[in-house]
N, C-alpha and C. Protein backbone atom coordinates (compact mmCIF):
# COMPACT_ATOMS: atom_id res chain seq x y z
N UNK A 1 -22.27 -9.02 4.89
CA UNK A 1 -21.00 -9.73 4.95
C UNK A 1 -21.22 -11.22 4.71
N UNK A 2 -22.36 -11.93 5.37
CA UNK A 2 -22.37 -13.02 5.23
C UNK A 2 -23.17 -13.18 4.02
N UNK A 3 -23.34 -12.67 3.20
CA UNK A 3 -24.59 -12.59 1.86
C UNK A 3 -23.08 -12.45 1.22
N UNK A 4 -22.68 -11.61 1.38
CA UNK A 4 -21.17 -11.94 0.02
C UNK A 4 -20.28 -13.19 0.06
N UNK A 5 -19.97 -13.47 1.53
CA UNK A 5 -19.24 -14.67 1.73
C UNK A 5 -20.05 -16.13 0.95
N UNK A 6 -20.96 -16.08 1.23
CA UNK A 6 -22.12 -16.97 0.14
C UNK A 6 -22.11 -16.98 -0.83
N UNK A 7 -22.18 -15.93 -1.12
CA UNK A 7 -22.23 -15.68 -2.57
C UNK A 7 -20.53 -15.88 -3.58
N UNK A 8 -19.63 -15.74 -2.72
CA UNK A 8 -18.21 -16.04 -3.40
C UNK A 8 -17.74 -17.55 -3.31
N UNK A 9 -18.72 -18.24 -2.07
CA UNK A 9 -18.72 -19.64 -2.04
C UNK A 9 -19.06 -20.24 -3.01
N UNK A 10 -20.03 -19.85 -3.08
CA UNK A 10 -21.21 -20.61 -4.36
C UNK A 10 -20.43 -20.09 -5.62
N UNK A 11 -19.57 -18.79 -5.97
CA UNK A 11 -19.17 -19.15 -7.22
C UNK A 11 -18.08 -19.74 -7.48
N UNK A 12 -17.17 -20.14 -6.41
CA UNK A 12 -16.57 -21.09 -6.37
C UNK A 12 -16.40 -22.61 -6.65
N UNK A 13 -17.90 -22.64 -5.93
CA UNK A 13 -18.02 -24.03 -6.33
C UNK A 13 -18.65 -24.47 -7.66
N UNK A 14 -19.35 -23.45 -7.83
CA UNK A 14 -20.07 -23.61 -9.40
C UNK A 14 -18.82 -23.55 -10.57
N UNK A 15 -17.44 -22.75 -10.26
CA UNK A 15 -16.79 -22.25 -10.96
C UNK A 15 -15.85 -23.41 -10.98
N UNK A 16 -15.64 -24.58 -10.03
CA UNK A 16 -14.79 -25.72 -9.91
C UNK A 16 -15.61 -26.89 -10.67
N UNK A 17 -17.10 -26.79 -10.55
CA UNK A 17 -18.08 -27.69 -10.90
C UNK A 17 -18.03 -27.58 -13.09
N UNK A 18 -18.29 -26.23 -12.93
CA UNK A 18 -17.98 -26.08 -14.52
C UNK A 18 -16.69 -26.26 -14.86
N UNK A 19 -15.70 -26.11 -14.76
CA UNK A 19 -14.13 -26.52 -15.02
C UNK A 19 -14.09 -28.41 -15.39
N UNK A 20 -14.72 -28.95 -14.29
CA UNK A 20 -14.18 -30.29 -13.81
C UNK A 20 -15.32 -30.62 -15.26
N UNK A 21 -16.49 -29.87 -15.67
CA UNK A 21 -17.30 -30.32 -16.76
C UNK A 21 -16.58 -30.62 -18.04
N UNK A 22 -15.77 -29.52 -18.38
CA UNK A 22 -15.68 -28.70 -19.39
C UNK A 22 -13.87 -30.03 -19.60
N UNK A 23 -13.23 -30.20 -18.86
CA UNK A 23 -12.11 -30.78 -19.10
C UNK A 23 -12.13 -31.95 -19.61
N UNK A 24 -11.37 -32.09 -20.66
CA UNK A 24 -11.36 -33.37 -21.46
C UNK A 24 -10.84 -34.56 -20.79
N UNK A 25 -11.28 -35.80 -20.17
CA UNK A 25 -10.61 -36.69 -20.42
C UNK A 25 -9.28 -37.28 -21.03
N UNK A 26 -7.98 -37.50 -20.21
CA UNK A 26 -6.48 -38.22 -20.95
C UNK A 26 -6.83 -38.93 -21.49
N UNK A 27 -8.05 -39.82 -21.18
CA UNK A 27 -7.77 -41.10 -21.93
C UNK A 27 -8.54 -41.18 -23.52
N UNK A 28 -9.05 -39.70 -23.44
CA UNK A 28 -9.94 -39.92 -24.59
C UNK A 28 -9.48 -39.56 -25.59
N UNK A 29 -9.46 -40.67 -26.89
CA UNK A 29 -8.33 -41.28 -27.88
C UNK A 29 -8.46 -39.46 -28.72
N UNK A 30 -9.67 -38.72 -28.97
CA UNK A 30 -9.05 -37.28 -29.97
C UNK A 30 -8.07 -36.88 -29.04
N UNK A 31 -7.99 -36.90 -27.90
CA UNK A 31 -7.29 -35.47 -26.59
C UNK A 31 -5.95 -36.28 -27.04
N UNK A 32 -5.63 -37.32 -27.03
CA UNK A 32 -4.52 -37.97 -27.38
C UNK A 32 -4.35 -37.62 -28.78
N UNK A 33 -4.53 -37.73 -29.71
CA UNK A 33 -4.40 -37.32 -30.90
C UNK A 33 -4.16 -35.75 -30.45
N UNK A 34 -4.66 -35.27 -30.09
CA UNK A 34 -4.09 -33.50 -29.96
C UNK A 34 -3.28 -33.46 -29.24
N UNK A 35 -2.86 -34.74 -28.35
CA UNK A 35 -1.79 -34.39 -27.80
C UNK A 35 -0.23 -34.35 -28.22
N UNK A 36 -0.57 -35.38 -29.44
CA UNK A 36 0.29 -35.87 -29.90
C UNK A 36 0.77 -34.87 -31.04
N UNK A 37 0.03 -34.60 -31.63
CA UNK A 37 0.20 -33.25 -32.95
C UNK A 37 0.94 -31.88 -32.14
N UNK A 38 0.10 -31.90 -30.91
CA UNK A 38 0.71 -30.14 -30.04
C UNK A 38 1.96 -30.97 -29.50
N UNK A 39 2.47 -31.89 -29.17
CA UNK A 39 3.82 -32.17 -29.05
C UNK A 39 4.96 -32.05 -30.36
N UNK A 40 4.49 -31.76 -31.62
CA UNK A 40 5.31 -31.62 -32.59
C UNK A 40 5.59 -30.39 -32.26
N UNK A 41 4.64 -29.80 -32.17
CA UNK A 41 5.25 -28.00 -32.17
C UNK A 41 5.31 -27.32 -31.57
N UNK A 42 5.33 -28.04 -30.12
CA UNK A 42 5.47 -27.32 -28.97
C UNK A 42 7.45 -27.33 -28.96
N UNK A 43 7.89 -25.91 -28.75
CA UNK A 43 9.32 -25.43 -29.20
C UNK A 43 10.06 -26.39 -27.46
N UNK A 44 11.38 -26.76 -27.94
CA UNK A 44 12.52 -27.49 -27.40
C UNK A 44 12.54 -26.10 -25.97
N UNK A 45 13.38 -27.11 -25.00
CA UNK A 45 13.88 -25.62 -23.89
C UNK A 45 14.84 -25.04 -24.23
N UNK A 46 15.76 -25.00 -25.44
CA UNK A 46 16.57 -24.79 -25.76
C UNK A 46 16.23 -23.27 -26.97
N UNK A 47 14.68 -24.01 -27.53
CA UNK A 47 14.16 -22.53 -28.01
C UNK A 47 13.72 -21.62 -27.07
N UNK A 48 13.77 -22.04 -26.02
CA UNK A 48 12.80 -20.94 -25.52
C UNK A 48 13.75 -20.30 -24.18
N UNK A 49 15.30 -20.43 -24.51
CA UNK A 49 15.89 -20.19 -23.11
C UNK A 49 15.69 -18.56 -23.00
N UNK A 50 15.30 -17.85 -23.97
CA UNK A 50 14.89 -16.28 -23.92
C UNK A 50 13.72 -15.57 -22.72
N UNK A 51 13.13 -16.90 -22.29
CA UNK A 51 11.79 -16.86 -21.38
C UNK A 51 12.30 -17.17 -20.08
N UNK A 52 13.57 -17.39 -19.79
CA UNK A 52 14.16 -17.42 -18.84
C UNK A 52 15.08 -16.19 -18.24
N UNK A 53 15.03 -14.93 -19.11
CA UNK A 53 15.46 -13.70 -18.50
C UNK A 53 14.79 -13.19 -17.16
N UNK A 54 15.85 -12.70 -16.52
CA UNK A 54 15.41 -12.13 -15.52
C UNK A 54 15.10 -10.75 -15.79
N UNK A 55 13.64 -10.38 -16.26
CA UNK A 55 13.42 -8.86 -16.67
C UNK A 55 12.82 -7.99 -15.29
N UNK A 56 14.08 -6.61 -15.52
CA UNK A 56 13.51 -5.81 -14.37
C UNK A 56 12.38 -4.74 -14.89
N UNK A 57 11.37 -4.70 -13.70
CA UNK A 57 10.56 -3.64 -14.42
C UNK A 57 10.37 -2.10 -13.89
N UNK A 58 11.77 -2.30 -12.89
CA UNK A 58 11.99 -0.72 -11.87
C UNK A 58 13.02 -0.27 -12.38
N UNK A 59 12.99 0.73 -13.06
CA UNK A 59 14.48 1.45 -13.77
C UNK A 59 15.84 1.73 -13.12
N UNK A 60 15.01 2.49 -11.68
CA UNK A 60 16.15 2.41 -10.75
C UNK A 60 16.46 1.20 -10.24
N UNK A 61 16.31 0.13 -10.33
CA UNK A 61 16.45 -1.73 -9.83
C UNK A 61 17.57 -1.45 -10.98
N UNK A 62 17.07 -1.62 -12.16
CA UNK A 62 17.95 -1.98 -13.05
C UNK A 62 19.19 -1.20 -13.54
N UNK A 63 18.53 0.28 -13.60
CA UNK A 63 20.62 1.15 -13.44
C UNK A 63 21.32 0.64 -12.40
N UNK A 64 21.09 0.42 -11.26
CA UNK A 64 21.58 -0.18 -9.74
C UNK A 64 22.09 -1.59 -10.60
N UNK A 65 21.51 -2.37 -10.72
CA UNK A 65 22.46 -3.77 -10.77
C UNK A 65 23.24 -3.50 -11.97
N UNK A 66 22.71 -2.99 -13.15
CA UNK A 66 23.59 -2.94 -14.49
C UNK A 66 25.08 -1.97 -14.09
N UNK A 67 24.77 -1.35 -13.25
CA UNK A 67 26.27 -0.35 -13.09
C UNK A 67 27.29 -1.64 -12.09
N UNK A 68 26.06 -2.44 -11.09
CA UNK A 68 27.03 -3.44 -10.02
C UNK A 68 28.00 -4.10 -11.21
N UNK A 69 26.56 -4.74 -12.39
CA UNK A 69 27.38 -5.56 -13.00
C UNK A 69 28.38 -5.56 -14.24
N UNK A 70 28.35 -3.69 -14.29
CA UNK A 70 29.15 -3.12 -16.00
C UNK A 70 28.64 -3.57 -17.22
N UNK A 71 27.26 -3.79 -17.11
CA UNK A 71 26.64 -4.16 -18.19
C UNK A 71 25.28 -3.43 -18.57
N UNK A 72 25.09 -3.38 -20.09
CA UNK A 72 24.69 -2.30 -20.69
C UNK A 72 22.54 -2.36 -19.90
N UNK A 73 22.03 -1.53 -20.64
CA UNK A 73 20.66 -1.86 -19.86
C UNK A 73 20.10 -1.83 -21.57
N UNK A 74 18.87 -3.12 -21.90
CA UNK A 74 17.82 -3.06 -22.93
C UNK A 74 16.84 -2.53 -22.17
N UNK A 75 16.32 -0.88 -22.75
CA UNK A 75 15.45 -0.80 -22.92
C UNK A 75 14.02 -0.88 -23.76
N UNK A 76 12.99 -1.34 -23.40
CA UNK A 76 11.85 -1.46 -24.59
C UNK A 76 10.83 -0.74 -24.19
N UNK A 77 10.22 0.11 -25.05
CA UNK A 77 9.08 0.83 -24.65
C UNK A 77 7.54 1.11 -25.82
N UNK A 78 7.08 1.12 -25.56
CA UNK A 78 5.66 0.81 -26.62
C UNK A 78 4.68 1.92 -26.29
N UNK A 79 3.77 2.41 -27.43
CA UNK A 79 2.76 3.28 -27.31
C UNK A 79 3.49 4.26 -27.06
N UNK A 80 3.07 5.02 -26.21
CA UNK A 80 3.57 6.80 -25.60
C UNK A 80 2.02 7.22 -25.35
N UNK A 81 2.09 8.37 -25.39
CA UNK A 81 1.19 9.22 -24.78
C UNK A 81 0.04 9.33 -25.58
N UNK A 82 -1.18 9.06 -24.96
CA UNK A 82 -2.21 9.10 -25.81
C UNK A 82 -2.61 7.93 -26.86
N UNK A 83 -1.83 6.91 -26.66
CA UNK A 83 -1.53 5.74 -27.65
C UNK A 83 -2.15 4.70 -26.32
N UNK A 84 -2.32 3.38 -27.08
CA UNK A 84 -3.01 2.11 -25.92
C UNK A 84 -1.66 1.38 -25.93
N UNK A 85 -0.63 1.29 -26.09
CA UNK A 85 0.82 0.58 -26.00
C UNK A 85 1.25 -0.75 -26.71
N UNK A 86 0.22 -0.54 -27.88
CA UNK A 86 0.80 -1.79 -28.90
C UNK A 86 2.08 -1.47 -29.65
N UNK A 87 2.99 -2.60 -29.60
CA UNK A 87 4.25 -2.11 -30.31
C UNK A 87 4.07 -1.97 -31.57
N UNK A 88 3.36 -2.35 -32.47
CA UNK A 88 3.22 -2.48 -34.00
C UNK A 88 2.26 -1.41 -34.49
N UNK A 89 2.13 -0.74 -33.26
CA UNK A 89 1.09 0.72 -34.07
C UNK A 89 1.83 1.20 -35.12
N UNK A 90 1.01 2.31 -35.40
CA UNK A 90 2.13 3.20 -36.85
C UNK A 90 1.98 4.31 -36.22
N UNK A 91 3.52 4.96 -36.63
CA UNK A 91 4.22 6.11 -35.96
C UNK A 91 3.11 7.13 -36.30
């Protein structure tokens, strides 16, 4: 017990120690330059108000509120049986 507790310490700290390595500097003038380029094309909140759905992932959750609220249910479903659940497989 105390050999694991050690041992999840230590990769903790090694795992905060490599992070704090590995992170770029704000002030350093490329990270600014990339910051500045990934601000062109990083999309408005206005593109992205779709990421703001409230998606249910319990069927019975969702017949339950869609009947409270008379509104229809999207379902989406991917893969099937025997398949790994990528949507873009071929039939």
């Amino acid at each position: 017990m105390v050999r694991n507790s050690l041992c999840a310490l230590g990769l903790i700290v090694f795992g905060a120690a490599y992070v704090a390595a590995e992170t770029p500097e704000i002030t350093d003038p490329a990270w600014q330059a990339l910051e500045k380029r990934a601000a062109a094309l990083r999309p408005s909140a206005d593109e992205v108000k779709w990421q703001q759905l409230p998606w249910i992932v319990d069927p019975n959750e969702a017949i339950r509120q869609a009947k409270s609220e008379k509104r229809p249910i999207f379902f989406w479903a991917a893969g099937g049986r025997g398949r790994d659940g990528l949507p873009l497989e071929r039939c």
